[in-house]
Protein backbone atom coordinates (compact mmCIF):
# COMPACT_ATOMS: atom_id res chain seq x y z
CA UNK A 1 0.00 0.00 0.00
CA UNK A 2 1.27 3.54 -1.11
CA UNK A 3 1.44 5.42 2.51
CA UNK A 4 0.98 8.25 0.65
CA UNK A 5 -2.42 7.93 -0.72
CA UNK A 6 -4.30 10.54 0.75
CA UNK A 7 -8.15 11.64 0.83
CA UNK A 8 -7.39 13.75 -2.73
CA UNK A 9 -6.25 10.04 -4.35
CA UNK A 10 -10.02 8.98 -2.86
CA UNK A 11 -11.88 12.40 -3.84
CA UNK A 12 -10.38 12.26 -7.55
CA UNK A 13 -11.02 8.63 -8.09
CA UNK A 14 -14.50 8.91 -6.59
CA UNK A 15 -14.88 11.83 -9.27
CA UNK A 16 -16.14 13.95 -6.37
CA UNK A 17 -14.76 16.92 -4.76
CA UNK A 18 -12.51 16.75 -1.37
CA UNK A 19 -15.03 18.43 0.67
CA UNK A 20 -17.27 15.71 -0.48
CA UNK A 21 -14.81 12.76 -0.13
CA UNK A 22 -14.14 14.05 3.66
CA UNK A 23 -17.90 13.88 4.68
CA UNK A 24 -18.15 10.73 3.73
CA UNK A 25 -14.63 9.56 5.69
CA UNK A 26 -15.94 11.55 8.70
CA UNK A 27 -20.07 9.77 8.71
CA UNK A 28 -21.24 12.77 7.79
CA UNK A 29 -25.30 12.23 6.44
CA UNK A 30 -25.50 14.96 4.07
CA UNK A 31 -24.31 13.05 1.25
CA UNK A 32 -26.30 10.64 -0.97
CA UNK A 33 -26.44 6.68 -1.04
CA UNK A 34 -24.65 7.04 -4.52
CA UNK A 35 -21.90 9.14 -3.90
CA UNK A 36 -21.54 7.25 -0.56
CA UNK A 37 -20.63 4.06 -2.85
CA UNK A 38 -18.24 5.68 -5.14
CA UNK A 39 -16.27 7.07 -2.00
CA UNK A 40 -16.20 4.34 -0.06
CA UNK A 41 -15.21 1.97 -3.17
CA UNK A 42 -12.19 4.21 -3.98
CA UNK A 43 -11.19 4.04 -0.08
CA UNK A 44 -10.80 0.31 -0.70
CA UNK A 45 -9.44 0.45 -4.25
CA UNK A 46 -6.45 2.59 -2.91
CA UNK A 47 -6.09 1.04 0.62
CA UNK A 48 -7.11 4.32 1.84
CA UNK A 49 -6.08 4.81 5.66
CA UNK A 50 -7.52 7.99 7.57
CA UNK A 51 -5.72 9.57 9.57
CA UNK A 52 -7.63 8.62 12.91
CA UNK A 53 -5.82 10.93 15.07
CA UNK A 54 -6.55 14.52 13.08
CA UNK A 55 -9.90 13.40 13.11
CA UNK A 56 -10.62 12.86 16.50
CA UNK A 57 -8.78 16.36 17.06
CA UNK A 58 -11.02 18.29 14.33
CA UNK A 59 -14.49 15.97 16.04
CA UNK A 60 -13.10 17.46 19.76
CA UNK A 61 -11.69 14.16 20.89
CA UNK A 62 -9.03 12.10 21.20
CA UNK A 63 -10.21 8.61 21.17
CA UNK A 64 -8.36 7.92 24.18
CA UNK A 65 -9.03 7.20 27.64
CA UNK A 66 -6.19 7.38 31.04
CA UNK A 67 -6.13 4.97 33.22
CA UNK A 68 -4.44 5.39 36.47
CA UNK A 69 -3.30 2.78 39.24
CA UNK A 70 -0.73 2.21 42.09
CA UNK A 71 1.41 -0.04 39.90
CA UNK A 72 1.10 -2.43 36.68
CA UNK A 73 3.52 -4.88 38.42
CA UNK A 74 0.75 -6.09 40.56
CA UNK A 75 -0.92 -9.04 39.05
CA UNK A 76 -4.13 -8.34 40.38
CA UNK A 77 -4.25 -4.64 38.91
CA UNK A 78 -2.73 -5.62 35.77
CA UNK A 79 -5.63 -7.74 35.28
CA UNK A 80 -8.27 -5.54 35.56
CA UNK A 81 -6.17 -3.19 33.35
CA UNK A 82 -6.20 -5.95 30.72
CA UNK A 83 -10.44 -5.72 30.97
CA UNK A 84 -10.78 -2.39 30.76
CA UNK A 85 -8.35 -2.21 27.22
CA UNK A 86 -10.56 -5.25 26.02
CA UNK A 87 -13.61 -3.38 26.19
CA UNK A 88 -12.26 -0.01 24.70
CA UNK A 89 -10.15 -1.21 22.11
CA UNK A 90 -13.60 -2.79 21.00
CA UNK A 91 -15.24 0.67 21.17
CA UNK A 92 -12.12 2.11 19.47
CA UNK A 93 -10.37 3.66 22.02
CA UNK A 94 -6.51 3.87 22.98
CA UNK A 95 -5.74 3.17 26.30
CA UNK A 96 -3.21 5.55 27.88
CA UNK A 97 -1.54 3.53 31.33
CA UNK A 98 -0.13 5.85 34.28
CA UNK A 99 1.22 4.49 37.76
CA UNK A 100 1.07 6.64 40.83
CA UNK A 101 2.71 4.52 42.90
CA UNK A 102 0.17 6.04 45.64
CA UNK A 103 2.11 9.13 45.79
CA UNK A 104 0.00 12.29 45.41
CA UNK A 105 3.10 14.59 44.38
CA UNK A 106 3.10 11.58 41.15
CA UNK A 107 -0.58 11.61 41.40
CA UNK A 108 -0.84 15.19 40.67
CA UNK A 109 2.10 14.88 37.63
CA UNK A 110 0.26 12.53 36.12
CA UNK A 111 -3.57 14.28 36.21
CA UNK A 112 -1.68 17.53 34.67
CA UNK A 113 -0.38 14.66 32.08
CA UNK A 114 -3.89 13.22 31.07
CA UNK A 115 -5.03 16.91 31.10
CA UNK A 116 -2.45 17.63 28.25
CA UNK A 117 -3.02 14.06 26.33
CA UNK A 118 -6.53 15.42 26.02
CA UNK A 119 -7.77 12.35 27.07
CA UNK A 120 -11.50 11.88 26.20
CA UNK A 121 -12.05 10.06 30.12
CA UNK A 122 -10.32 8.67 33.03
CA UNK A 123 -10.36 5.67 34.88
CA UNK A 124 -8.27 5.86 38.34
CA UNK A 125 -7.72 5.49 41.80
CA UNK A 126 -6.22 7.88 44.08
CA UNK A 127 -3.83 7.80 47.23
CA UNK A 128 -5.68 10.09 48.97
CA UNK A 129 -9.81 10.92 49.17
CA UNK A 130 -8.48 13.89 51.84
CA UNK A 131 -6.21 15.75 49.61
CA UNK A 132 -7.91 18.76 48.43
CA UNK A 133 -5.25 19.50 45.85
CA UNK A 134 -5.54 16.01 44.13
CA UNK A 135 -9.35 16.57 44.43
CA UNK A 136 -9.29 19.99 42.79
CA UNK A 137 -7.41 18.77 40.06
CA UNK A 138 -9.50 15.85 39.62
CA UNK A 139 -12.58 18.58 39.30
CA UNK A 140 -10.73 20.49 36.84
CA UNK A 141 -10.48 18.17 34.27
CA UNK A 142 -13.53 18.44 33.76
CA UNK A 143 -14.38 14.71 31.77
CA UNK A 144 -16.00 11.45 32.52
CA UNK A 145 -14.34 9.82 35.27
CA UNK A 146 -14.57 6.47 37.29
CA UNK A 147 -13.47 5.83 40.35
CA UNK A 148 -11.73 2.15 41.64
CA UNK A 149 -12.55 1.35 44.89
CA UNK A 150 -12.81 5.20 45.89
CA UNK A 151 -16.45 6.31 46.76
CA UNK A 152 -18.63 8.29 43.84
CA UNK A 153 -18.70 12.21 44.41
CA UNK A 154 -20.12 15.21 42.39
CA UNK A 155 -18.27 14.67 39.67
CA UNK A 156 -17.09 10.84 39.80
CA UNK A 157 -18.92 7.46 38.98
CA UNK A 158 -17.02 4.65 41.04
CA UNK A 159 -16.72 0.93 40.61
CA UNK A 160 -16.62 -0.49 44.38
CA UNK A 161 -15.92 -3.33 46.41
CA UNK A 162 -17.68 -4.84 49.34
CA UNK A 163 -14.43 -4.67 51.81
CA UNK A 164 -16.83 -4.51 54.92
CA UNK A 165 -18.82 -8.07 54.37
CA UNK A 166 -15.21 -9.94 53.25
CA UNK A 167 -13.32 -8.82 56.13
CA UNK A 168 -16.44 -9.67 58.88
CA UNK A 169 -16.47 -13.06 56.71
CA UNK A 170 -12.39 -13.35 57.47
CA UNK A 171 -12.71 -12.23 61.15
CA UNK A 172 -15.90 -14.74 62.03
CA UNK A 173 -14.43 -17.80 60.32
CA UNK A 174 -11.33 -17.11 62.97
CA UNK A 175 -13.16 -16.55 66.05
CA UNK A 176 -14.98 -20.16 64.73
CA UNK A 177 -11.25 -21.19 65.26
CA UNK A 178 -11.13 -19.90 68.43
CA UNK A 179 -8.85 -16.63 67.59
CA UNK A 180 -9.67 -13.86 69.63
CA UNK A 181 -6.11 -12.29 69.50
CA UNK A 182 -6.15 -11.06 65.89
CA UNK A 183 -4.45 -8.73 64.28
CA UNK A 184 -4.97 -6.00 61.01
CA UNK A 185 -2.66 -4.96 58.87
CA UNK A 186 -4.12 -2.78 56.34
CA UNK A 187 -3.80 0.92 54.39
CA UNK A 188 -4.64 3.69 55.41
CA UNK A 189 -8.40 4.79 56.68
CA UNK A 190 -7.77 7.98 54.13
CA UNK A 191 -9.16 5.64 51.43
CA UNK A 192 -12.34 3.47 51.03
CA UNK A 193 -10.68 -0.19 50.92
CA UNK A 194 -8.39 0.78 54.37
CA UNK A 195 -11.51 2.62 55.87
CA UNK A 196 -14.17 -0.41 55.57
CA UNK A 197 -11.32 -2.96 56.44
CA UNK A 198 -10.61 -0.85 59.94
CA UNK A 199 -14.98 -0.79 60.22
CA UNK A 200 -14.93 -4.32 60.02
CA UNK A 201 -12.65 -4.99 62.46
CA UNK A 202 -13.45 -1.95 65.23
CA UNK A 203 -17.35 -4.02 65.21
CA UNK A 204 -15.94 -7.42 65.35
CA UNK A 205 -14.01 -5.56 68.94
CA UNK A 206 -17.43 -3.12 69.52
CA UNK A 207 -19.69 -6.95 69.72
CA UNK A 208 -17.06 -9.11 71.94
CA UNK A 209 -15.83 -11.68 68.75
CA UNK A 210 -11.78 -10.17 69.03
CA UNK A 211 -9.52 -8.31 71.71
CA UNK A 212 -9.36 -4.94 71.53
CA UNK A 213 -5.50 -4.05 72.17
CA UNK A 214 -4.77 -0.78 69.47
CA UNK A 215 -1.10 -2.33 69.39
CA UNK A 216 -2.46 -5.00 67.09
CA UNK A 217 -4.35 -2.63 64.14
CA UNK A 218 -1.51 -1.71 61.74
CA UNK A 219 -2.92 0.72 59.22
CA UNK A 220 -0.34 2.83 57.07
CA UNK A 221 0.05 1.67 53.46
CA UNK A 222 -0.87 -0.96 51.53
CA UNK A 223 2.90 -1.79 49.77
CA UNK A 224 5.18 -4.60 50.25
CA UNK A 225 7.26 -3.09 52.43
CA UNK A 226 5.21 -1.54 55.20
CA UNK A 227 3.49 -5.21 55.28
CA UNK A 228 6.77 -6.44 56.55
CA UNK A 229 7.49 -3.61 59.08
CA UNK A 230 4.04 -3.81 60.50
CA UNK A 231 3.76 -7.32 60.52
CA UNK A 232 7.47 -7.36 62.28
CA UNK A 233 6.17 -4.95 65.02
CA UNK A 234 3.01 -6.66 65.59
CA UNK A 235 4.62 -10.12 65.96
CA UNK A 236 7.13 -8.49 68.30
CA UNK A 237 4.83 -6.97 71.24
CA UNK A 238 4.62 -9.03 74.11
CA UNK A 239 1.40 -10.97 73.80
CA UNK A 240 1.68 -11.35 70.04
CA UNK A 241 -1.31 -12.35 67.38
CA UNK A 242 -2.74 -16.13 66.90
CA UNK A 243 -3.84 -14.68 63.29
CA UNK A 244 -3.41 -11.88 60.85
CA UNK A 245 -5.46 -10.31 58.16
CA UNK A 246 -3.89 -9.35 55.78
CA UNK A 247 -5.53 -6.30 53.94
CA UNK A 248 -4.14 -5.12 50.99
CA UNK A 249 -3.71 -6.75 47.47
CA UNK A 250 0.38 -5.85 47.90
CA UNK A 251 0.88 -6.96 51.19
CA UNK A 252 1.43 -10.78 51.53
CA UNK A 253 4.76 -11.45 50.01
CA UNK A 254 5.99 -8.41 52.83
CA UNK A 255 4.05 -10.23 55.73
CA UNK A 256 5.02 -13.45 54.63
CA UNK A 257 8.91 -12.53 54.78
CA UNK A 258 8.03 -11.45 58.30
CA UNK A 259 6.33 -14.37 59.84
CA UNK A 260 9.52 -16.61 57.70
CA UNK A 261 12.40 -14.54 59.42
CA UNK A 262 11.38 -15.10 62.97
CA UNK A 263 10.97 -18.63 62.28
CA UNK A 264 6.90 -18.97 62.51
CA UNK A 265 4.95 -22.15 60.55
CA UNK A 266 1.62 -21.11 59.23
CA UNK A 267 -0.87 -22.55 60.32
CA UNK A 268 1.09 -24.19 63.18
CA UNK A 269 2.03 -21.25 65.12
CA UNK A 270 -0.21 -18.35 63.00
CA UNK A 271 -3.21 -18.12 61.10
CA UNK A 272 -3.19 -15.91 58.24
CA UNK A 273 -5.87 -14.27 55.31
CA UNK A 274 -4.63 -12.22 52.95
CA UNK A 275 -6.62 -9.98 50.45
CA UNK A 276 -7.45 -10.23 46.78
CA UNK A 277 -6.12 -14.17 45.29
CA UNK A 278 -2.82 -14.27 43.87
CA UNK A 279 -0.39 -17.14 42.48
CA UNK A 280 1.64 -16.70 45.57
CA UNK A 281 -1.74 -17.19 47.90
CA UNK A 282 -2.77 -20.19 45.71
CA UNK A 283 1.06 -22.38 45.27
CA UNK A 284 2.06 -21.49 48.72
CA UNK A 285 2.57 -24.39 51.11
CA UNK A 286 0.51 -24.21 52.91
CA UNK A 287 -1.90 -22.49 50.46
CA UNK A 288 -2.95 -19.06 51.48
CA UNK A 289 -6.52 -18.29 52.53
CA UNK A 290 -7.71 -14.89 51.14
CA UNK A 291 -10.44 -12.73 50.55
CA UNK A 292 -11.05 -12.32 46.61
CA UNK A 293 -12.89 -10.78 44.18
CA UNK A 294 -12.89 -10.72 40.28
CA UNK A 295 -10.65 -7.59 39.36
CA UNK A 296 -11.88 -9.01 35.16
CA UNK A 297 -15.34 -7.96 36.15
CA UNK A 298 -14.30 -4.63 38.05
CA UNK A 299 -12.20 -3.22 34.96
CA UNK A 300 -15.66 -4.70 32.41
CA UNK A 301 -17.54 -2.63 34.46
CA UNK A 302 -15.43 0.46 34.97
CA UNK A 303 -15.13 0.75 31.14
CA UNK A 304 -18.58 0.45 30.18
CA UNK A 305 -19.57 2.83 32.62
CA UNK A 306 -17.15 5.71 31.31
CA UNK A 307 -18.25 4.48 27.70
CA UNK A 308 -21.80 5.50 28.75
CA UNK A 309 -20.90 8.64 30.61
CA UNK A 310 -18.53 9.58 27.43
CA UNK A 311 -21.96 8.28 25.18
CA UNK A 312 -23.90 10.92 27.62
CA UNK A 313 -21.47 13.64 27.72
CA UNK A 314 -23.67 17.11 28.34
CA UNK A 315 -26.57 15.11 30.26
CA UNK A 316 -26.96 16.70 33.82
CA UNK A 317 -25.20 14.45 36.59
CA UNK A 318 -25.53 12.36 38.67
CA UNK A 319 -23.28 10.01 40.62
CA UNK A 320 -23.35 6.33 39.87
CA UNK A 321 -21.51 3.74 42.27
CA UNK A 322 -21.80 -0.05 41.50
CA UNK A 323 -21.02 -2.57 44.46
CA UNK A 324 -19.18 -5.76 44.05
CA UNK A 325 -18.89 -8.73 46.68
CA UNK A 326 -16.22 -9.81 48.11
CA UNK A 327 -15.70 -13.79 49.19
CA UNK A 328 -13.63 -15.98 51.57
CA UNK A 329 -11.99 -18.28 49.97
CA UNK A 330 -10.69 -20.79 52.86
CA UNK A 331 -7.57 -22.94 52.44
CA UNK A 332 -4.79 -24.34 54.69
CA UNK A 333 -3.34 -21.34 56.39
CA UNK A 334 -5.96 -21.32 59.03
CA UNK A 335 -6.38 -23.40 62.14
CA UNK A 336 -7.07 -23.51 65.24
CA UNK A 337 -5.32 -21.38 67.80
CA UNK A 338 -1.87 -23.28 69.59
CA UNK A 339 -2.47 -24.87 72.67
CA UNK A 340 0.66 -22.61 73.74
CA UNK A 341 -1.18 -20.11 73.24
């Protein structure tokens, strides 16, 4: 094919004028069933290739939406990032992949960055639902946007997960083991998935099912690393844990290196549920109960919801938010509490 073939080569073998030639390439329905033929015949005849991006900058658009997460290199998230470019590559749209790495300074790089991309909607998460700079520049953007796992607001559809029902699921199946002494190690309450984890648990304590000793809630961040700090300090006070939850799709592999350094077997000595299924949780031995959910379905669901709000653009708003479940999947890193203990 002859990359230089442009819409003249179409308009001149259509016998039609360029003004003519480009209604037809654009949709346009002022031009007859006829001419329509002729155009679009030619188009094939020369291999014809338009140039997709100056038209979605002439139509106001850019065919492309952002996407934002904590980090591709978690196989959970890259998952549901797969979805979500399944569905708009079938609509036609480019996606456009940032990482925040959960920290708003990035965050707040990367909005400015979709801003300038043009990008024709977002789908994201965000570090912080109490930063009023990352929230003002989420405003500003001023296009459809869908929230992961971060509550709906006045200008934000969101896409969220039942945390609160998975981790009472998690904390009840342990007291049936006899835990009382259990411990939390989760993200931060400044965003939805920390928040209804730390609910959970405070109710479990507020109706008698767990201890309630503040030196065993650990809620900071949900990365690797401040798993295994957490985890270390919480193992290390003087009347440690019987179990852990684990609360945070990042934070096993950190926890784990914890409870392996000072020499702890799981189930043997500690009980443990993690958050979101992983190939770690599922080949470990022993195999690693967690609470899961489908991230395929989340991402299906954030991008058909943007593809309706883009579909809708100028309708008056208001906020959508879709709930999924959560479930406890049990395997062989829970037991009964020690005897020594």
């Amino acid at each position: 094919m002859d990359e230089k073939i442009t819409i003249k080569d179409v308009a001149r073998l259509a016998g039609v004028s360029l003004g003519t030639a480009s209604r037809v390439v654009n949709g346009a329905p002022s031009v007859t069933q006829s001419v329509r033929d002729r155009v679009e015949q030619a188009i094939s005849q020369l291999g014809y290739k338009p140039n997709i991006m100056a038209q979605s900058m002439r139509g106001g658009n850019t065919r492309t939406i952002g996407i934002m997460i904590r980090s591709i290199t978690i196989p959970t998230l890259a998952r549901f990032v797969r979805a979500v470019q399944d569905v708009l590559h079938a609509a036609g749209y480019t996606l456009l992949i940032t990482c925040s790495e959960d920290h708003p300074k990035r965050e707040l790089e990367l909005l400015g960055l979709m801003s300038e991309r043009r990008v024709d909607g977002m789908i994201m998460t965000t570090s912080s639902e109490s930063n009023a700079e990352l929230a003002t520049a989420r405003r500003n953007m001023r296009l459809p946007l869908v929230l992961l796992d971060r509550p709906a607001n006045e200008y934000a559809d969101a896409v969220l997960l039942d945390h609160y029902e998975g981790m009472m699921r998690a904390i009840n199946h342990l007291v049936s083991l006899n835990h009382r002494r259990v411990a939390l190690i989760t993200g931060s309450a400044d965003v939805y998935p920390g928040r209804e984890r730390l609910r959970a648990y405070r109710d479990a304590v507020a109706a008698g099912l767990i201890e309630d000793d503040p030196k065993l809630v650990r809620a900071k961040a949900f990365d690797s690393a401040t798993a295994f700090v957490e985890t270390s300090a919480v193992l290390g006070i003087g009347a440690p844990p019987t179990a852990i939850l684990i609360g945070g799709i990042d934070m096993l592999p950190g926890s784990l290196r914890s409870i392996r350094a000072r020499k702890l077997r799981i189930p043997d000595n500690l009980s443990i549920i993690g958050a979101a299924d992983s190939d770690l949780a599922m080949l470990l031995e022993p195999a690693i109960s967690v609470v899961r959910w489908d991230y395929a379905e989340l991402g299906i669901s954030c991008a058909n919801l943007l593809l309706e709000r883009i579909a809708n653009a100028g309708q008056p708003f208001t906020p959508r938010e879709i709930m999924y479940p959560t479930e406890l999947l049990v395997r062989e890193s829970c037991a009964p509490v020690p005897r020594a203990a």
